[in-house]
C-alpha atoms as a PDB file:
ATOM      1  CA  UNK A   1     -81.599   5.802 119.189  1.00  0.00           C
ATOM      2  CA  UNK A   2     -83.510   6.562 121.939  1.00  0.00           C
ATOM      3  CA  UNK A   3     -84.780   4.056 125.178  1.00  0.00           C
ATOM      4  CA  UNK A   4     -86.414   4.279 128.568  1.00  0.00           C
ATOM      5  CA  UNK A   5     -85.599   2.107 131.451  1.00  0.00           C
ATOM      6  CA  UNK A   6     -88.211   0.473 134.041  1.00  0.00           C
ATOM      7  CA  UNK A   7     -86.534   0.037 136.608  1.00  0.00           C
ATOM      8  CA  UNK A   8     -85.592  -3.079 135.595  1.00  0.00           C
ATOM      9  CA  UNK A   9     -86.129  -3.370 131.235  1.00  0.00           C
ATOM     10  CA  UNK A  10     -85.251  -1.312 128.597  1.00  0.00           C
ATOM     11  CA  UNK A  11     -87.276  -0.327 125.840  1.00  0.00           C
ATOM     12  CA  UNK A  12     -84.818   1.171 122.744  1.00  0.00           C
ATOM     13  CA  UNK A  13     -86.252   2.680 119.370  1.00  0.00           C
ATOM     14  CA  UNK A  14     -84.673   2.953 116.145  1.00  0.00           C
ATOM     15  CA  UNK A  15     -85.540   5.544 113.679  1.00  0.00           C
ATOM     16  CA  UNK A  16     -85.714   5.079 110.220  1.00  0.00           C
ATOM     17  CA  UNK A  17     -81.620   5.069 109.043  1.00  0.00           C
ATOM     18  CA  UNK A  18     -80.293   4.234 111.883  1.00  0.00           C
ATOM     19  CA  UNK A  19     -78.163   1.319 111.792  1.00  0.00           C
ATOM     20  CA  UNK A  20     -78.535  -1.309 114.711  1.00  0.00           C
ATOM     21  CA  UNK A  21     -74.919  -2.171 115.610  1.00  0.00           C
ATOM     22  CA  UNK A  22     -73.523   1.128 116.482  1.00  0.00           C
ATOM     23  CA  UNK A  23     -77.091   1.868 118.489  1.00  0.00           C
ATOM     24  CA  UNK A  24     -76.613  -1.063 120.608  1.00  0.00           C
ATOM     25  CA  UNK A  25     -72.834  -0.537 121.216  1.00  0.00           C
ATOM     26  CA  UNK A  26     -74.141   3.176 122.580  1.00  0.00           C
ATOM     27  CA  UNK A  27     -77.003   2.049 124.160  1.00  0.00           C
ATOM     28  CA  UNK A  28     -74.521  -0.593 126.285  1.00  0.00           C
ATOM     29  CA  UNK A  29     -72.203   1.583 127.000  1.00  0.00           C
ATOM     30  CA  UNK A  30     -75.228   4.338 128.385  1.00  0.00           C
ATOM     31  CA  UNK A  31     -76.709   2.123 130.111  1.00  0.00           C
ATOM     32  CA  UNK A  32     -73.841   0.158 131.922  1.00  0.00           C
ATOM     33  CA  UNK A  33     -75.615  -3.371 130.601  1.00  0.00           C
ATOM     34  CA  UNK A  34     -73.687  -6.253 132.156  1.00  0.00           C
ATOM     35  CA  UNK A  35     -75.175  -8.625 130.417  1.00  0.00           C
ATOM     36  CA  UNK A  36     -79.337  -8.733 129.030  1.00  0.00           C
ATOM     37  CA  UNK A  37     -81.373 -10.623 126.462  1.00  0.00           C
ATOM     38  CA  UNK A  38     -82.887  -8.758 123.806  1.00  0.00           C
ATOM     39  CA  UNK A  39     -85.904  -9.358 121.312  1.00  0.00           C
ATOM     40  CA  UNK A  40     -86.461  -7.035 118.229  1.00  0.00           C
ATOM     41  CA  UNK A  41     -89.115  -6.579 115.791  1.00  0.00           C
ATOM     42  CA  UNK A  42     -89.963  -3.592 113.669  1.00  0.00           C
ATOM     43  CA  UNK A  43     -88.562  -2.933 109.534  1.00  0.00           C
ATOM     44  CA  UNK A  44     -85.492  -2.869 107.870  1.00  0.00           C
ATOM     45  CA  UNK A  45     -84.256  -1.451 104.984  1.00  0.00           C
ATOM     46  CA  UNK A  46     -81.197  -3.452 104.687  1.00  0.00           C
ATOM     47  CA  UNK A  47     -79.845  -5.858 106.717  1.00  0.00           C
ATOM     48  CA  UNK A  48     -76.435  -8.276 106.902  1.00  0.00           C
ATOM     49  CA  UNK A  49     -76.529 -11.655 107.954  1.00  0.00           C
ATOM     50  CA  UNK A  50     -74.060 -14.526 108.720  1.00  0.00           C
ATOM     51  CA  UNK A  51     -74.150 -18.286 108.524  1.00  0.00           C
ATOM     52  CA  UNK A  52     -70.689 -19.528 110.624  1.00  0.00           C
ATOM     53  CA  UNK A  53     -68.847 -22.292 108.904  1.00  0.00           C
ATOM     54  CA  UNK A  54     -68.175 -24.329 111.835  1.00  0.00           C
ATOM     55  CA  UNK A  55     -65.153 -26.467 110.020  1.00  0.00           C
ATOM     56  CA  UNK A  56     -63.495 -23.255 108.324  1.00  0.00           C
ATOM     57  CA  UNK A  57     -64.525 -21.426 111.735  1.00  0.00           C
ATOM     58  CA  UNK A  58     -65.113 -18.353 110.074  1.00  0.00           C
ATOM     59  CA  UNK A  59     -68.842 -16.216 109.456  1.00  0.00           C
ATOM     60  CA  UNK A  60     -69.660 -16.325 105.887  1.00  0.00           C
ATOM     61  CA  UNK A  61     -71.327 -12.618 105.464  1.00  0.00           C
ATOM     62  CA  UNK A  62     -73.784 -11.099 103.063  1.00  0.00           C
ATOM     63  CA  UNK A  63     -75.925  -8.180 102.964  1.00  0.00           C
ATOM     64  CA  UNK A  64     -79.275  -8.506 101.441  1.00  0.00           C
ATOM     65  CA  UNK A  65     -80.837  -4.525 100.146  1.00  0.00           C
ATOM     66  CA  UNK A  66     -84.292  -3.989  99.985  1.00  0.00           C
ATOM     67  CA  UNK A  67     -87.597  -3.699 102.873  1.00  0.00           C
ATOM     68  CA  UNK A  68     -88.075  -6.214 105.032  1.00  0.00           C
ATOM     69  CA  UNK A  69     -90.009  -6.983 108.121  1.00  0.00           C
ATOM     70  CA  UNK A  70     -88.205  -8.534 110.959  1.00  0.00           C
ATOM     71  CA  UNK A  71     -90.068 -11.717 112.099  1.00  0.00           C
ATOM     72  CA  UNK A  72     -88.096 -12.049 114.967  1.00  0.00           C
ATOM     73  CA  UNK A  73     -84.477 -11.368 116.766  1.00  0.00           C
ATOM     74  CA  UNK A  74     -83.541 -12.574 119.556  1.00  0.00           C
ATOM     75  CA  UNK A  75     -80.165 -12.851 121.038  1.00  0.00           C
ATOM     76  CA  UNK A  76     -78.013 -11.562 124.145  1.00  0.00           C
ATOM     77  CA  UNK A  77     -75.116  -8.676 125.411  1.00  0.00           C
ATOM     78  CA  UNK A  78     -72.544 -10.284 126.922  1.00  0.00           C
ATOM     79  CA  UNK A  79     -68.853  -8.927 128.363  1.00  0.00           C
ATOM     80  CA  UNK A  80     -66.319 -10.382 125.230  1.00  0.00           C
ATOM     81  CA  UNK A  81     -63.174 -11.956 127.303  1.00  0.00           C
ATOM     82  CA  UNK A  82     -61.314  -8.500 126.738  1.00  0.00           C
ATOM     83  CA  UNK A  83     -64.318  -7.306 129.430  1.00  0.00           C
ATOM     84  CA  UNK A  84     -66.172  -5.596 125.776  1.00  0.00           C
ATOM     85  CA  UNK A  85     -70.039  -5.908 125.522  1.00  0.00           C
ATOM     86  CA  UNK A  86     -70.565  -7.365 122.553  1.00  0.00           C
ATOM     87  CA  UNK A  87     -74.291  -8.500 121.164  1.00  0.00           C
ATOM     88  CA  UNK A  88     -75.030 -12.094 119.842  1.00  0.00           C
ATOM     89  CA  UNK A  89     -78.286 -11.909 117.594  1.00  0.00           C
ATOM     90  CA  UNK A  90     -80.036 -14.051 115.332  1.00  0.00           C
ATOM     91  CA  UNK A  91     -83.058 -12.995 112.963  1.00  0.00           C
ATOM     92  CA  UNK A  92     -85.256 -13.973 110.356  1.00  0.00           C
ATOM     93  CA  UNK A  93     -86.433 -10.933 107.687  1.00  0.00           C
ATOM     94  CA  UNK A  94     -89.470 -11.671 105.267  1.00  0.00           C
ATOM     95  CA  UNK A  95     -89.357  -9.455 102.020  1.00  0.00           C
ATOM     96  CA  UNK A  96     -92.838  -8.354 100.530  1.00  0.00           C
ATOM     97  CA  UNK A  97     -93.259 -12.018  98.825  1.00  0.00           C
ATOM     98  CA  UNK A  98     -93.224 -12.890 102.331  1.00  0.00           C
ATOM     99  CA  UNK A  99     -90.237 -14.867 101.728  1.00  0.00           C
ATOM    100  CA  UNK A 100     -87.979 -15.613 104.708  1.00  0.00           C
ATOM    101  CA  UNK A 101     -83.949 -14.805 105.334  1.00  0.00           C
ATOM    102  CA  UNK A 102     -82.489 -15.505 108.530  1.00  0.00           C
ATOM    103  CA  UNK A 103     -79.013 -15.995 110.176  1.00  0.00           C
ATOM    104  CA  UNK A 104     -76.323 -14.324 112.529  1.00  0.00           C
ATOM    105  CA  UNK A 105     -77.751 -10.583 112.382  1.00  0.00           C
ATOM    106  CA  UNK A 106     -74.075  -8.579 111.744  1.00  0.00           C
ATOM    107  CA  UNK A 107     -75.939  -4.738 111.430  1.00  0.00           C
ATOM    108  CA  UNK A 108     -79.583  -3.687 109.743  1.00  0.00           C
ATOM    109  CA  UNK A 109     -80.729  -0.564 108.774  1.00  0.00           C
ATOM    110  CA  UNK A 110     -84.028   0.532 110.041  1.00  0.00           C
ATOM    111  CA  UNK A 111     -86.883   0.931 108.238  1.00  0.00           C
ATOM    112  CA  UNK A 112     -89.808   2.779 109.564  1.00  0.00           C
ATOM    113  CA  UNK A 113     -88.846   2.042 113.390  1.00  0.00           C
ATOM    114  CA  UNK A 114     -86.927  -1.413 114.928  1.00  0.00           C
ATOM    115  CA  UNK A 115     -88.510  -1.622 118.554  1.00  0.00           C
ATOM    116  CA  UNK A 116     -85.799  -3.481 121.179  1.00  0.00           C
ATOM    117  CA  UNK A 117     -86.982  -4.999 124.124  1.00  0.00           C
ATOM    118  CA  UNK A 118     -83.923  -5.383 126.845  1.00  0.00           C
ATOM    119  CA  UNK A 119     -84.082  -7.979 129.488  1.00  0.00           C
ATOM    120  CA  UNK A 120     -81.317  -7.373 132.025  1.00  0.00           C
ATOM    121  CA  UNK A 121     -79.622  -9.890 133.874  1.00  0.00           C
ATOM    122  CA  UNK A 122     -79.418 -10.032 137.426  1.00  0.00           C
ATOM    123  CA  UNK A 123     -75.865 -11.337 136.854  1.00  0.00           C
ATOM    124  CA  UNK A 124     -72.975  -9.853 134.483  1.00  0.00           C
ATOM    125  CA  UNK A 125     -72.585 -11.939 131.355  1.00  0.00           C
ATOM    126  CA  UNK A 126     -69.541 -12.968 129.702  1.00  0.00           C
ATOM    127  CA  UNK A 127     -68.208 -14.937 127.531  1.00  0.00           C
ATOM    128  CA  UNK A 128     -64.736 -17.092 126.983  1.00  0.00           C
ATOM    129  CA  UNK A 129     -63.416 -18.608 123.683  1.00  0.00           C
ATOM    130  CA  UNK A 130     -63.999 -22.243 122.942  1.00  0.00           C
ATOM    131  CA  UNK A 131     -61.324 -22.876 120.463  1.00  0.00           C
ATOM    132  CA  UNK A 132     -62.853 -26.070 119.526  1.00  0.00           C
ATOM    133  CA  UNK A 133     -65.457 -24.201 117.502  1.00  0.00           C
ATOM    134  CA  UNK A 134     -63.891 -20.970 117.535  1.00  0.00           C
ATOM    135  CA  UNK A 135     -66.529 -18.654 119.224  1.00  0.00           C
ATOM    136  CA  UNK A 136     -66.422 -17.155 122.274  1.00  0.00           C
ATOM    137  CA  UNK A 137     -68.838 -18.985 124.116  1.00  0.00           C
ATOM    138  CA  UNK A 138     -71.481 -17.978 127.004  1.00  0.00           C
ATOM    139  CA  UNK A 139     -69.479 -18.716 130.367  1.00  0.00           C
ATOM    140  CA  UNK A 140     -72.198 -20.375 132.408  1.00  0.00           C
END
C-alpha cells in the first residue's frame, strides 16, 4: 500500500495481492484519519461481501473467487465507540460476463491495482450502536 496526501485528500494504491482491509486499517492508523469518505475503483481478484439480515441482526458473508472489476465503492472511516477507526464500504464487482455482485465489502484482493480516493473530514467521525438494528450507527 502506498498513498500521497494533498494537503487535504489522499490518494492510496493497492498492488496486485494486497488485500484491502488490513491496507486501510494501516493507512488509518498512518495517517491519523478521524473520520473521511472514500471511493474505490480498480480490479480484484477475490473479494467478500455481506448482505446484513436486519431481523437476525447479523452479516450473512460470502466470498466470491475469480477477476472482477470494481464498478464502484464507496463508503466512510469512522472512530467505532471503543474510539477504533473502522471502514464502512459498499461495492458492486462485475465478472468478465459483465455480470454484477454487490454488498457490504468485508476484504478484496487486488487485482492489477485498486486506486482509493480519501476525502477527509473536517470533523472526527464516529459512530454509536443503535441496538434497534444492531449496527453502530454514524453519530450525526
Amino acid at each position: 500500500m502506498r498513498y500521497i496526501f494533498d494537503g487535504y485528500n489522499y490518494l492510496v494504491r493497492l498492488d496486485r495481492g494486497e488485500h484491502l482491509a488490513p491496507a486501510l486499517d494501516q493507512f488509518m492508523s498512518d495517517a491519523s484519519v478521524k473520520g473521511a469518505w472514500v471511493q474505490i475503483i480498480g480490479a480484484v481478484t477475490e473479494v467478500t461481501l455481506g448482505f446484513y439480515d436486519l431481523d437476525a441482526k447479523e452479516y450473512h458473508w460470502q466470498t466470491f473467487p475469480g477477476p472482477r472489476e470494481i464498478t464502484g465503492i464507496q463508503g466512510n472511516l469512522a472512530a467505532s465507540e471503543t474510539g477504533e477507526m473502522m471502514f464502512h464500504l459498499h461495492g458492486n464487482f462485475s465478472d468478465a460476463a459483465f455480470q454484477v455482485i454487490g454488498g457490504h465489502v468485508k476484504d478484496l484482493v487486488a487485482g492489477g491495482t485498486v486506486e482509493i480516493f480519501v476525502q477527509r473530514s473536517n470533523k472526527p467521525i464516529h459512530r454509536k450502536t443503535d441496538h434497534d438494528v444492531g449496527l453502530q450507527v454514524l453519530e450525526v
